[in-house]
C-alpha atoms as a PDB file:
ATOM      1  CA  UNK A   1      97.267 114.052 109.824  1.00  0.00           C
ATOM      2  CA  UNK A   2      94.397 116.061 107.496  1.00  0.00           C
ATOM      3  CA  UNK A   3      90.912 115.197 108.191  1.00  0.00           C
ATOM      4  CA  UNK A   4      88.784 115.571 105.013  1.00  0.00           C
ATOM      5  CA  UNK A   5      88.552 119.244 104.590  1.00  0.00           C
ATOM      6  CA  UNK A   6      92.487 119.531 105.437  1.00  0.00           C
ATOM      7  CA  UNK A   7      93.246 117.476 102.549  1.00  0.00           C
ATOM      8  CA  UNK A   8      91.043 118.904  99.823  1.00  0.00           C
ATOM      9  CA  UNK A   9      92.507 122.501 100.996  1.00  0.00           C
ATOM     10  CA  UNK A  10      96.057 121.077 100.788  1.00  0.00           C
ATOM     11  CA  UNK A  11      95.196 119.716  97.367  1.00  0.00           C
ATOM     12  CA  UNK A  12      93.718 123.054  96.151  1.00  0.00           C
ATOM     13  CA  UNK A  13      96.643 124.858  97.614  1.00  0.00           C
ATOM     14  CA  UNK A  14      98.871 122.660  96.039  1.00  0.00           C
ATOM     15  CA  UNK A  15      97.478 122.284  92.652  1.00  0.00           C
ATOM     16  CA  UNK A  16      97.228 126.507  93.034  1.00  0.00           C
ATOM     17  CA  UNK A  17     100.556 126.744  93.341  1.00  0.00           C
ATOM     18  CA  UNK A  18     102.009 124.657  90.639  1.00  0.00           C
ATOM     19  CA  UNK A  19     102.196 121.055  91.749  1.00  0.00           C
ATOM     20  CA  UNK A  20     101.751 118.617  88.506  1.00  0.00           C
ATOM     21  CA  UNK A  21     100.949 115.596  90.416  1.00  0.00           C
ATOM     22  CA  UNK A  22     100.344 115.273  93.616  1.00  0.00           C
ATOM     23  CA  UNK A  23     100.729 111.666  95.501  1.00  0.00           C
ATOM     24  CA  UNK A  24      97.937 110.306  98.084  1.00  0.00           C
ATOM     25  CA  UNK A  25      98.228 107.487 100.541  1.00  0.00           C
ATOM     26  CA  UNK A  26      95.936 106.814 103.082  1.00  0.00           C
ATOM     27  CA  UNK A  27      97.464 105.168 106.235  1.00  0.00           C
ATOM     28  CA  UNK A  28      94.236 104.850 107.778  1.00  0.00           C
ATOM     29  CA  UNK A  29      93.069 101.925 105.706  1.00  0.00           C
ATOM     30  CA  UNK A  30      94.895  98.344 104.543  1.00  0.00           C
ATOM     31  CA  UNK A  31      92.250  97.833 101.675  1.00  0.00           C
ATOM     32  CA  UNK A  32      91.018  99.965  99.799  1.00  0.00           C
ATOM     33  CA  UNK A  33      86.930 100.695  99.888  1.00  0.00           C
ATOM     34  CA  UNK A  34      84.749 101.884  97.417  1.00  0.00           C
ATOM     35  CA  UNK A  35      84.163 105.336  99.781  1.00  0.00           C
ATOM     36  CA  UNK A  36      88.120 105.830  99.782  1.00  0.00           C
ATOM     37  CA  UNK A  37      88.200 104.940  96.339  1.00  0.00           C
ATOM     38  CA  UNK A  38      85.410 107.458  95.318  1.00  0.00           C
ATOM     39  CA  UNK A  39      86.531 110.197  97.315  1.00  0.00           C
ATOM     40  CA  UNK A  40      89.853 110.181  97.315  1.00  0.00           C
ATOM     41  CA  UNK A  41      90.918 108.805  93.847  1.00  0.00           C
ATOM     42  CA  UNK A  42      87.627 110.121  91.461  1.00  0.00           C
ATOM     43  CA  UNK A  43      86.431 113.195  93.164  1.00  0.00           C
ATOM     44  CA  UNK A  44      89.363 114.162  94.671  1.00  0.00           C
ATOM     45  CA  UNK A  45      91.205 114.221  91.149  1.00  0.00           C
ATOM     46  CA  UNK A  46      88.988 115.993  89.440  1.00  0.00           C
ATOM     47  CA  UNK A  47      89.253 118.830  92.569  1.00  0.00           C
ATOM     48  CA  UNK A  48      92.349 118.926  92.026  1.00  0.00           C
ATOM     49  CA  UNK A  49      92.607 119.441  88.583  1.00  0.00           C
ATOM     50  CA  UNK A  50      89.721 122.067  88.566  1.00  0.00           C
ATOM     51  CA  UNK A  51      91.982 124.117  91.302  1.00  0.00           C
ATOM     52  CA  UNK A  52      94.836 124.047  88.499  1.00  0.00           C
ATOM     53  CA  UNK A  53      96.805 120.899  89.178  1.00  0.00           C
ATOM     54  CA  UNK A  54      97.542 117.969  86.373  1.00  0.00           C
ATOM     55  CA  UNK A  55      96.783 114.701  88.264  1.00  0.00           C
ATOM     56  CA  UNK A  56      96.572 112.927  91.443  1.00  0.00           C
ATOM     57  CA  UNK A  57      97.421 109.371  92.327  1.00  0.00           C
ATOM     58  CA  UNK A  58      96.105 107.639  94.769  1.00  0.00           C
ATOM     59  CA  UNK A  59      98.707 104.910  96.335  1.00  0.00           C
ATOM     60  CA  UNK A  60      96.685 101.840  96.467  1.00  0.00           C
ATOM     61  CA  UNK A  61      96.180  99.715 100.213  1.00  0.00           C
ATOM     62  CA  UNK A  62      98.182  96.741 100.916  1.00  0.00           C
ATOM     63  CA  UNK A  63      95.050  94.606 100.026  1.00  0.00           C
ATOM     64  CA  UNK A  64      96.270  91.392  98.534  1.00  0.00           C
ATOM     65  CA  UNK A  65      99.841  91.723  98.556  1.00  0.00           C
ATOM     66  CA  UNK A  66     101.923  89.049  99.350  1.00  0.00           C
ATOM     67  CA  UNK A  67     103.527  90.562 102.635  1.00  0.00           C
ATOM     68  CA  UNK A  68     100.077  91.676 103.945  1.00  0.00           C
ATOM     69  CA  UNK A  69      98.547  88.322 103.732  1.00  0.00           C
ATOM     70  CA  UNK A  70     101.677  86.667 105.323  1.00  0.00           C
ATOM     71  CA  UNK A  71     101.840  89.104 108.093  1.00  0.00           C
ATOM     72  CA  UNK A  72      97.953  88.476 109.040  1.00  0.00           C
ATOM     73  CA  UNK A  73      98.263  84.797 108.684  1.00  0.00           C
ATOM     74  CA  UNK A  74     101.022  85.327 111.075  1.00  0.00           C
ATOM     75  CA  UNK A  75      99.194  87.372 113.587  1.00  0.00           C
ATOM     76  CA  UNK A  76      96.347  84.948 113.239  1.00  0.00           C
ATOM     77  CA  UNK A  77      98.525  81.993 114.341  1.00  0.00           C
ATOM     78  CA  UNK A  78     100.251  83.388 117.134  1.00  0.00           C
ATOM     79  CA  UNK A  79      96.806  84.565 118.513  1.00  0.00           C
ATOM     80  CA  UNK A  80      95.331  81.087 118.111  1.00  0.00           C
ATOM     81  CA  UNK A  81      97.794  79.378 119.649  1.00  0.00           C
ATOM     82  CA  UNK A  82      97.551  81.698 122.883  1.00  0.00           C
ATOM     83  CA  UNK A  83      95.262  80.880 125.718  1.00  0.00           C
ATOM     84  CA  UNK A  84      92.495  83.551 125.931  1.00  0.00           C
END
């Protein structure tokens, strides 16, 4: 896993050698925050484009979907239902 300087040198290596569009998700998070959002999908696109590349995407969290919600709900349930 790339901390925060491994990933802006694998973007600027990538973008230096050719990649169009490069793809990020970050596991580490299942909403997405204003700091992720900042870094990752403003400052980190316009890195990589500056080091050459064409764009970067940054996959959006689960946040609201359907099948995130669910599963919590679910987790919530079982837990409440368990003696501490």
């Amino acid at each position: 896993m790339l901390g925060e300087h491994g990933c802006l040198s694998a973007r600027n290596r990538n973008a230096r050698h050719g990649a169009g569009r490069v793809d990020v998700v970050c596991p580490g998070f299942v909403s997405d925050c204003l700091e992720t959002l900042e870094e990752i999908g403003i400052r980190g696109r316009e890195q990589f484009r500056a080091a050459g590349g064409d764009d970067l995407f940054l996959i959006p969290s689960l946040n609201s979907s359907p099948a995130w919600i669910d599963a919590v709900v679910d987790l919530a349930r079982r837990h409440a239902s368990s003696p501490p």
